[in-house]
PDB file of N, CA and C in Angstrom:
ATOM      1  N   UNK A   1      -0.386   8.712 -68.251  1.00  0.00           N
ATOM      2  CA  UNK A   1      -0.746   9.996 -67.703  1.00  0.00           C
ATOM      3  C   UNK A   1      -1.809  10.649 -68.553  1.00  0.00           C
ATOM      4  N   UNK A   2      -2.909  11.185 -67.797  1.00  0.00           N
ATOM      5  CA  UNK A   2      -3.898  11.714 -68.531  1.00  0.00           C
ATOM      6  C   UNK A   2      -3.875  13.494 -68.375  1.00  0.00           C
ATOM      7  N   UNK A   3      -4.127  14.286 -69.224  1.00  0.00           N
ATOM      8  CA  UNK A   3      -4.070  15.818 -69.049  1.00  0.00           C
ATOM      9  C   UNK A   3      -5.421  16.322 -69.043  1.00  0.00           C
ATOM     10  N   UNK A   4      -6.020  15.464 -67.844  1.00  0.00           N
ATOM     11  CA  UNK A   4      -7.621  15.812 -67.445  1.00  0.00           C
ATOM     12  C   UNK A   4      -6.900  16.913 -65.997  1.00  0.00           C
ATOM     13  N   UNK A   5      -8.032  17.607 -65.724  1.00  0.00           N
ATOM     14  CA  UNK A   5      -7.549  18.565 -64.694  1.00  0.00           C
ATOM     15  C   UNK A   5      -9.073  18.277 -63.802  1.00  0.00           C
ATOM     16  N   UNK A   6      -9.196  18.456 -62.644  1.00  0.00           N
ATOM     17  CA  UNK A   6     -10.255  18.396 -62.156  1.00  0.00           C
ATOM     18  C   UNK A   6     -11.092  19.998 -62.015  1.00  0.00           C
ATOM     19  N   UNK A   7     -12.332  20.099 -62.537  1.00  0.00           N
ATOM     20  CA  UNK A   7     -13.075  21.319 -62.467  1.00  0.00           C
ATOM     21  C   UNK A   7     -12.745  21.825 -61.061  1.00  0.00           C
ATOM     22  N   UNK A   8     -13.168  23.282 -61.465  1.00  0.00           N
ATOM     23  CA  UNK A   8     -13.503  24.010 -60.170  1.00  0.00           C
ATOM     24  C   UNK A   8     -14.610  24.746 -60.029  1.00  0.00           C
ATOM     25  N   UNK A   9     -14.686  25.244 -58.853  1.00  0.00           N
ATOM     26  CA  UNK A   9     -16.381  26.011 -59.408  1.00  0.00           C
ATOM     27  C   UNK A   9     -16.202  27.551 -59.550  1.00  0.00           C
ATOM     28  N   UNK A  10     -16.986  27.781 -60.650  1.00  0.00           N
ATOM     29  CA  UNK A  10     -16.437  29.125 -61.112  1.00  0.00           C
ATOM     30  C   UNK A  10     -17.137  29.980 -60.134  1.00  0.00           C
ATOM     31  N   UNK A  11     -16.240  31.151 -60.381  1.00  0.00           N
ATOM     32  CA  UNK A  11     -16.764  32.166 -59.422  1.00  0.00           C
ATOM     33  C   UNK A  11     -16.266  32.446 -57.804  1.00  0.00           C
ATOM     34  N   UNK A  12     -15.416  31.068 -57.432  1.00  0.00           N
ATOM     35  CA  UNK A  12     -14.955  30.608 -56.079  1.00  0.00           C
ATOM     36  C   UNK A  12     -14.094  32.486 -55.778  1.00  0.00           C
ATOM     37  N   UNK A  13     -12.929  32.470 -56.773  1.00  0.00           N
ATOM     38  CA  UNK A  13     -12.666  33.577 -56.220  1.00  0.00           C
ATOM     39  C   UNK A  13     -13.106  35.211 -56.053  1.00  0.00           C
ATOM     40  N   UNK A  14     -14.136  35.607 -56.711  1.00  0.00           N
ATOM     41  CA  UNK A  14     -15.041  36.262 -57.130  1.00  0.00           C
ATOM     42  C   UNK A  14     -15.976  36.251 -55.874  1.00  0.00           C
ATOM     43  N   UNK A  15     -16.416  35.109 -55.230  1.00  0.00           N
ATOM     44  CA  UNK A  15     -17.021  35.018 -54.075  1.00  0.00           C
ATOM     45  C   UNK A  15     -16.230  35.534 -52.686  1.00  0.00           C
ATOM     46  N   UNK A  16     -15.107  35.269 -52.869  1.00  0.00           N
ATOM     47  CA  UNK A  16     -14.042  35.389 -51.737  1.00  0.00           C
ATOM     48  C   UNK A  16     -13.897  36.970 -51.884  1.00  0.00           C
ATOM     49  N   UNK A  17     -13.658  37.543 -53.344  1.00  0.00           N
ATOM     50  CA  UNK A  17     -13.752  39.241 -52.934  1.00  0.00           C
ATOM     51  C   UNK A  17     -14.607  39.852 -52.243  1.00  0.00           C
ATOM     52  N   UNK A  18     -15.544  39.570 -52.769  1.00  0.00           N
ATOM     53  CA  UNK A  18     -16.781  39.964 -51.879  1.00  0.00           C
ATOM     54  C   UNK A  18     -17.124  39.679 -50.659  1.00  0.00           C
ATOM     55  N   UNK A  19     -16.867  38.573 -50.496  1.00  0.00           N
ATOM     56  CA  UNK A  19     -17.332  38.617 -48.445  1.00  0.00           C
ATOM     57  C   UNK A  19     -15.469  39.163 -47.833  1.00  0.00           C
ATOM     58  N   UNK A  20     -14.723  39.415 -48.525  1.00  0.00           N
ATOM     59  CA  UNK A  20     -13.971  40.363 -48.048  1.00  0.00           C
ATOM     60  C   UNK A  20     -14.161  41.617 -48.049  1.00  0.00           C
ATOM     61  N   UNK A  21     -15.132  42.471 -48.828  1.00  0.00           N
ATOM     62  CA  UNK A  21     -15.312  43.499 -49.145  1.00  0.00           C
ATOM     63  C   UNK A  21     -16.436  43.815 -47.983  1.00  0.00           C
ATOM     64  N   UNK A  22     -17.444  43.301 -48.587  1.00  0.00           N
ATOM     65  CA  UNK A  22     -18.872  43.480 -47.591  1.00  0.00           C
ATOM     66  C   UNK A  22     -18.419  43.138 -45.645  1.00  0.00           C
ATOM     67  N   UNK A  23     -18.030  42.352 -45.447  1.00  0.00           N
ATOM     68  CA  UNK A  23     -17.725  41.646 -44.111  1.00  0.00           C
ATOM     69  C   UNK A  23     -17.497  42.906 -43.216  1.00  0.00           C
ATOM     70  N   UNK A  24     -16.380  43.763 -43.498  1.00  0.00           N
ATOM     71  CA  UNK A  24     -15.878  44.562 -43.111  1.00  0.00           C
ATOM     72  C   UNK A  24     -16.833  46.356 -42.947  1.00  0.00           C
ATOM     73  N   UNK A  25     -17.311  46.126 -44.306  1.00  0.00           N
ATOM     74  CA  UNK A  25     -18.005  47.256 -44.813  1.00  0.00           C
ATOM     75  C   UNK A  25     -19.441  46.873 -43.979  1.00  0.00           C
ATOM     76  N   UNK A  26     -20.604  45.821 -43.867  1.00  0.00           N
ATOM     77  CA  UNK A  26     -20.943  45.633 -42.693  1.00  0.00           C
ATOM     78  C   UNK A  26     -21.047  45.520 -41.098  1.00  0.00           C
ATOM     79  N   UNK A  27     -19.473  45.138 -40.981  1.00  0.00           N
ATOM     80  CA  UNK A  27     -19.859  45.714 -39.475  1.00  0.00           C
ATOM     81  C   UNK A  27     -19.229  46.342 -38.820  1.00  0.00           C
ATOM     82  N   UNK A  28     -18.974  47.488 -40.083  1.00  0.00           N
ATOM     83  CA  UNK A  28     -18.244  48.894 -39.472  1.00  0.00           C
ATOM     84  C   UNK A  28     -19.798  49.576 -39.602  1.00  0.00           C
ATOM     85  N   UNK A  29     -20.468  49.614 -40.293  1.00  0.00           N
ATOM     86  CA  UNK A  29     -22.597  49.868 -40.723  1.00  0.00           C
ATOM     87  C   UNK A  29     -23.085  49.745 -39.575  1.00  0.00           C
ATOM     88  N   UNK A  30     -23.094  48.461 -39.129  1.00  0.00           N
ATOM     89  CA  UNK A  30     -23.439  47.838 -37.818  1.00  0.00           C
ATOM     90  C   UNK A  30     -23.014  48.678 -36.368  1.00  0.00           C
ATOM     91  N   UNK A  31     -21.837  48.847 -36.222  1.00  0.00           N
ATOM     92  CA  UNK A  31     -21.004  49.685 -35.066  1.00  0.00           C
ATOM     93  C   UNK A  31     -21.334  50.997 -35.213  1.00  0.00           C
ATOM     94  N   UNK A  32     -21.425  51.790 -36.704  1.00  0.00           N
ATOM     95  CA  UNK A  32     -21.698  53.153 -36.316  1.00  0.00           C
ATOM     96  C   UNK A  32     -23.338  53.255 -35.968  1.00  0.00           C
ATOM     97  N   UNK A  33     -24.543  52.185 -36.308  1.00  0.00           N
ATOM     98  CA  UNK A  33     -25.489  52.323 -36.363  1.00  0.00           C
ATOM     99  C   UNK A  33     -25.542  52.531 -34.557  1.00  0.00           C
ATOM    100  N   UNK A  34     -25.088  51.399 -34.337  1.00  0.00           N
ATOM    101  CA  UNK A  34     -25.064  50.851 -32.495  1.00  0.00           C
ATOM    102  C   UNK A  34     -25.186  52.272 -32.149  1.00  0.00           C
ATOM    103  N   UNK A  35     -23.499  53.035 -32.365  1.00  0.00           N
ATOM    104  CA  UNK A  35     -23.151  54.057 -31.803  1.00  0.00           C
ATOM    105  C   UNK A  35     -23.940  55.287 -31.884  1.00  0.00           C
ATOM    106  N   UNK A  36     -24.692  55.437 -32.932  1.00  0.00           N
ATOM    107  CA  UNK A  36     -25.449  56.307 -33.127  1.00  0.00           C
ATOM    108  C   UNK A  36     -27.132  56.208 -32.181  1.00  0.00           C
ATOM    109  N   UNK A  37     -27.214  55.080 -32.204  1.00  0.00           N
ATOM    110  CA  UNK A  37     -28.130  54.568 -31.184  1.00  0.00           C
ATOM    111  C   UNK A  37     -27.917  54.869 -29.612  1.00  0.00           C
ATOM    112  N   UNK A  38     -27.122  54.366 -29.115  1.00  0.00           N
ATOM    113  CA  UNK A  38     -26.215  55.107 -27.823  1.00  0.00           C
ATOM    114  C   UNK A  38     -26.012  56.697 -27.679  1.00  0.00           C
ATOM    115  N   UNK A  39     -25.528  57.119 -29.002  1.00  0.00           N
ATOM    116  CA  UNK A  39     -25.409  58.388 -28.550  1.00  0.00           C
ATOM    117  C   UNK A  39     -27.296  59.680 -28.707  1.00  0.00           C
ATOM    118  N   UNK A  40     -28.294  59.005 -29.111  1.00  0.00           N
ATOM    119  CA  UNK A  40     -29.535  59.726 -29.616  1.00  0.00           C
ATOM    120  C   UNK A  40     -30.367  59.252 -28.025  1.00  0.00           C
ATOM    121  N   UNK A  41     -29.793  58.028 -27.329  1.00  0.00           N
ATOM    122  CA  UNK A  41     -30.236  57.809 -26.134  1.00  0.00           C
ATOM    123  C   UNK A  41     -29.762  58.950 -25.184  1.00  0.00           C
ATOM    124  N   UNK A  42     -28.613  58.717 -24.833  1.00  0.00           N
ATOM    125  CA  UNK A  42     -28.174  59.582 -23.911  1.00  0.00           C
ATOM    126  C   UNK A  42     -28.659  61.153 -24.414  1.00  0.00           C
ATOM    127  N   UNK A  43     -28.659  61.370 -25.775  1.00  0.00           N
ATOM    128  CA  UNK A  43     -28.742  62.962 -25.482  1.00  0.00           C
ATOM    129  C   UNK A  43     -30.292  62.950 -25.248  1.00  0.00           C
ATOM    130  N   UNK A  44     -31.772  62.133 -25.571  1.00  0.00           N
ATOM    131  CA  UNK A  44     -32.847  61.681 -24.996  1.00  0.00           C
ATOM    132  C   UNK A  44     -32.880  62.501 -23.539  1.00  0.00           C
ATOM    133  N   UNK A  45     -32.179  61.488 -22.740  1.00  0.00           N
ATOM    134  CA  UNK A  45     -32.007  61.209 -21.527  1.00  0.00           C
ATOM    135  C   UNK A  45     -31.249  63.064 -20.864  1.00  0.00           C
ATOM    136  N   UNK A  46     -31.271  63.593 -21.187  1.00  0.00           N
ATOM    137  CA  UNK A  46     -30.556  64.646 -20.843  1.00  0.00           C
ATOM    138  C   UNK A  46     -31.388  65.548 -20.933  1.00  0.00           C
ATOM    139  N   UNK A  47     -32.017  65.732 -22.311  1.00  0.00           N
ATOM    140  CA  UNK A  47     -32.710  66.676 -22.564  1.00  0.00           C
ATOM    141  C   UNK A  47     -34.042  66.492 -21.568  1.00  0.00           C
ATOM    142  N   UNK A  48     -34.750  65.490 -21.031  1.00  0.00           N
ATOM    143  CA  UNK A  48     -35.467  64.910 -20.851  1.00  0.00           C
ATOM    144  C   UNK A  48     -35.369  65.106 -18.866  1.00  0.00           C
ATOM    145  N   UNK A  49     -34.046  65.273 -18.560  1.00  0.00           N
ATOM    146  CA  UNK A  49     -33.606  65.384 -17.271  1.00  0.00           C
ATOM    147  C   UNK A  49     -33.629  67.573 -17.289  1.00  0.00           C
ATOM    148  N   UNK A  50     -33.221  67.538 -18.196  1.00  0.00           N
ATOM    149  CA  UNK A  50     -33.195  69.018 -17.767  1.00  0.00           C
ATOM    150  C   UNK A  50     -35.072  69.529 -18.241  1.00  0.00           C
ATOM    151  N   UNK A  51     -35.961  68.870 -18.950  1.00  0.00           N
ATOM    152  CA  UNK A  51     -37.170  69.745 -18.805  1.00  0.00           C
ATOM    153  C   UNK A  51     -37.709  69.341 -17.767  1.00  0.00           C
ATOM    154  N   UNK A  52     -37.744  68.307 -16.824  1.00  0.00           N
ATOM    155  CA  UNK A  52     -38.368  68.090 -16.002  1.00  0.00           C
ATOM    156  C   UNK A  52     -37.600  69.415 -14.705  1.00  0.00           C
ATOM    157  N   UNK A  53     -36.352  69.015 -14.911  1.00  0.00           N
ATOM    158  CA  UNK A  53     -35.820  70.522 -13.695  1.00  0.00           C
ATOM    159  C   UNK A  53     -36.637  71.505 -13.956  1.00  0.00           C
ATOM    160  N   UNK A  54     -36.784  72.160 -15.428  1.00  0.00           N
ATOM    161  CA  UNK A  54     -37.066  73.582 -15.421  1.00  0.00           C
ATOM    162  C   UNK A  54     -38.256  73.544 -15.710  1.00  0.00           C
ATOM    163  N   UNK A  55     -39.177  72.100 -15.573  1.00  0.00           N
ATOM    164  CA  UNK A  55     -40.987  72.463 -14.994  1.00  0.00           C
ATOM    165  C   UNK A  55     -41.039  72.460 -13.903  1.00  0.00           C
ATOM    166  N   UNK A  56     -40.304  71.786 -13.243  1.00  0.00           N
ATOM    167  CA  UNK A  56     -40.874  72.085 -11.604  1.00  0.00           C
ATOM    168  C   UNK A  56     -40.177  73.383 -11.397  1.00  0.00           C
ATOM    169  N   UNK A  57     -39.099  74.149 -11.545  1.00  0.00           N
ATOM    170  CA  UNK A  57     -38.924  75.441 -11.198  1.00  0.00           C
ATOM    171  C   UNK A  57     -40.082  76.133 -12.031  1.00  0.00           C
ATOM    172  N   UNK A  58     -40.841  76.316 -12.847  1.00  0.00           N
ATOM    173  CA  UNK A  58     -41.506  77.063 -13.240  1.00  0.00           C
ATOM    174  C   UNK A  58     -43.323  76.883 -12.425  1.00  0.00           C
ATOM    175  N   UNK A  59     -43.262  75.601 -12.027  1.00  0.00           N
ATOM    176  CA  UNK A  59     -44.298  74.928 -11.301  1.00  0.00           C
ATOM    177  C   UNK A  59     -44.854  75.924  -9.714  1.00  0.00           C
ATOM    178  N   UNK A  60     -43.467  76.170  -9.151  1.00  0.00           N
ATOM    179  CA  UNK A  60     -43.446  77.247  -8.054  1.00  0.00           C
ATOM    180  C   UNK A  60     -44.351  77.976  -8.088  1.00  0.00           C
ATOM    181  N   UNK A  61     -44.927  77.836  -6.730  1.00  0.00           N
ATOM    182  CA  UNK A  61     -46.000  79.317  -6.979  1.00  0.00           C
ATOM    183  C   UNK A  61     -45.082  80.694  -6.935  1.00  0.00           C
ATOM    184  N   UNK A  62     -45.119  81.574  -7.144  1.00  0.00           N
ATOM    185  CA  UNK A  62     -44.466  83.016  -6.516  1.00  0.00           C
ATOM    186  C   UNK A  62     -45.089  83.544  -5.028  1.00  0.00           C
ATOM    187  N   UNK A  63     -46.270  82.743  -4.848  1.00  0.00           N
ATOM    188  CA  UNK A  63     -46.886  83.549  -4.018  1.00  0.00           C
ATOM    189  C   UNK A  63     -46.110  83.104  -2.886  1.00  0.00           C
ATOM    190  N   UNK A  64     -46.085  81.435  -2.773  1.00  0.00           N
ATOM    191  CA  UNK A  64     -45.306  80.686  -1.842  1.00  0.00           C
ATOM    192  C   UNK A  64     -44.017  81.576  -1.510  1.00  0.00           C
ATOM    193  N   UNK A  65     -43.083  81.439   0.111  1.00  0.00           N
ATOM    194  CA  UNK A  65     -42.125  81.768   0.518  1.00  0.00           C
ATOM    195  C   UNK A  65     -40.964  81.255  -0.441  1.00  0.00           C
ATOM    196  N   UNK A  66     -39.991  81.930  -0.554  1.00  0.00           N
ATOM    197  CA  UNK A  66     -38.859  81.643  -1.599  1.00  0.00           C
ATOM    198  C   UNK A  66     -37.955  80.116  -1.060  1.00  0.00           C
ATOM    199  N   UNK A  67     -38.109  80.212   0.139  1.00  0.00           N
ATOM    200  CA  UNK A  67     -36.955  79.018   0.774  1.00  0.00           C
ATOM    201  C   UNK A  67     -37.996  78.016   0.310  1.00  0.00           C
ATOM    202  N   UNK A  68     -39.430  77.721   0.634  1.00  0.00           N
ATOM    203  CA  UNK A  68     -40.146  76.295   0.413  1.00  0.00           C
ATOM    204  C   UNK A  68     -39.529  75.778  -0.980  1.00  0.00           C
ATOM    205  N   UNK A  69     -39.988  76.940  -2.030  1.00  0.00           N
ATOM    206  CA  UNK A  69     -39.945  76.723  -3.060  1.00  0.00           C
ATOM    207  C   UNK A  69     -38.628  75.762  -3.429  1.00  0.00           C
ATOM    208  N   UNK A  70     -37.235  76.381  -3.290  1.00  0.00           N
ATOM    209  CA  UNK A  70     -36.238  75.735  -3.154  1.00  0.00           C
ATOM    210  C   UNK A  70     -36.117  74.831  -2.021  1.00  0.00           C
ATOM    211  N   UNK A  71     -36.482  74.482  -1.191  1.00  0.00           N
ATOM    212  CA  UNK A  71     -36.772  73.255  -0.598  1.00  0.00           C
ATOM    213  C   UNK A  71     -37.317  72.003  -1.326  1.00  0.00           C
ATOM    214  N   UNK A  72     -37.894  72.364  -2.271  1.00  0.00           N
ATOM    215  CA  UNK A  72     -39.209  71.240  -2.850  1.00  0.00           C
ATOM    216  C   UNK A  72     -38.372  71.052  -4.345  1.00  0.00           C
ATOM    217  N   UNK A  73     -37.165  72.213  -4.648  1.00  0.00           N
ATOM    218  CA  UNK A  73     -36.952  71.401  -5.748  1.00  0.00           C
ATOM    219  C   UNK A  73     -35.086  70.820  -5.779  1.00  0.00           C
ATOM    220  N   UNK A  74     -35.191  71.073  -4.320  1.00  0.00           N
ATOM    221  CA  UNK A  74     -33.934  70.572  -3.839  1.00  0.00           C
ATOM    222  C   UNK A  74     -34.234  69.007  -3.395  1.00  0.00           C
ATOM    223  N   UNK A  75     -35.409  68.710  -2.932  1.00  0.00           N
ATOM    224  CA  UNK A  75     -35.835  67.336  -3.031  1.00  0.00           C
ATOM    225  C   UNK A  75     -36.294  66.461  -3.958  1.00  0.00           C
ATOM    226  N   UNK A  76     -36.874  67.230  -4.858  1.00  0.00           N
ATOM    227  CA  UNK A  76     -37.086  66.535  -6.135  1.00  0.00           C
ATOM    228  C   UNK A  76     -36.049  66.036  -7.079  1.00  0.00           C
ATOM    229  N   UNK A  77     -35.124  67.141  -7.076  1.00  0.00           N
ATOM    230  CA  UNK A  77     -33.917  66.902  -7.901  1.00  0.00           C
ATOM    231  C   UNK A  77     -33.030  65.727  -7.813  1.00  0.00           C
ATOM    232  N   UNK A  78     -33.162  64.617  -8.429  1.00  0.00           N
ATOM    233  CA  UNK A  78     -32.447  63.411  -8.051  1.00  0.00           C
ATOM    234  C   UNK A  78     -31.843  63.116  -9.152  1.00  0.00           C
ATOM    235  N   UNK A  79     -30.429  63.253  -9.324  1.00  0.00           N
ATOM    236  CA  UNK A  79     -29.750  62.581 -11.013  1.00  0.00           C
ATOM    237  C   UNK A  79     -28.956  61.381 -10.458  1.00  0.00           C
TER     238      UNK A  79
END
């Protein structure tokens, strides 16, 4: 019997903390980034829906009859 041991490579578990650490801590980074992405769209998209409403109401002539006016932005208005 010999009391040789076979090497290991150092650092093995040292490596294993870390992609336990990071793994997690990445793509929770990842998900809030997404989410934050999703949510800067939609509010985009909103803000973006309501200036176009309140240029064409401001677009109105006054001189024009009151019903056209709301006619034209009762047709335009499409969400």
């Amino acid at each position: 019997m010999s009391n040789t041991t076979a090497p290991t490579a150092p650092g093995t578990a040292g490596n294993l903390l870390v992609c336990l650490v990071l793994e997690p801590f990445l793509l929770v980074t990842l998900l809030g980034a997404a989410l934050a992405m999703m949510m800067y769209i939609h509010k985009k998209r909103r803000f973006d829906r309501l200036r176009h409403l309140l240029l064409s109401r401001y677009i109105c002539d006054p001189a024009e009859e009151l019903e056209d006016c709301e006619e034209e932005l009762l047709a335009e208005t499409v969400f």
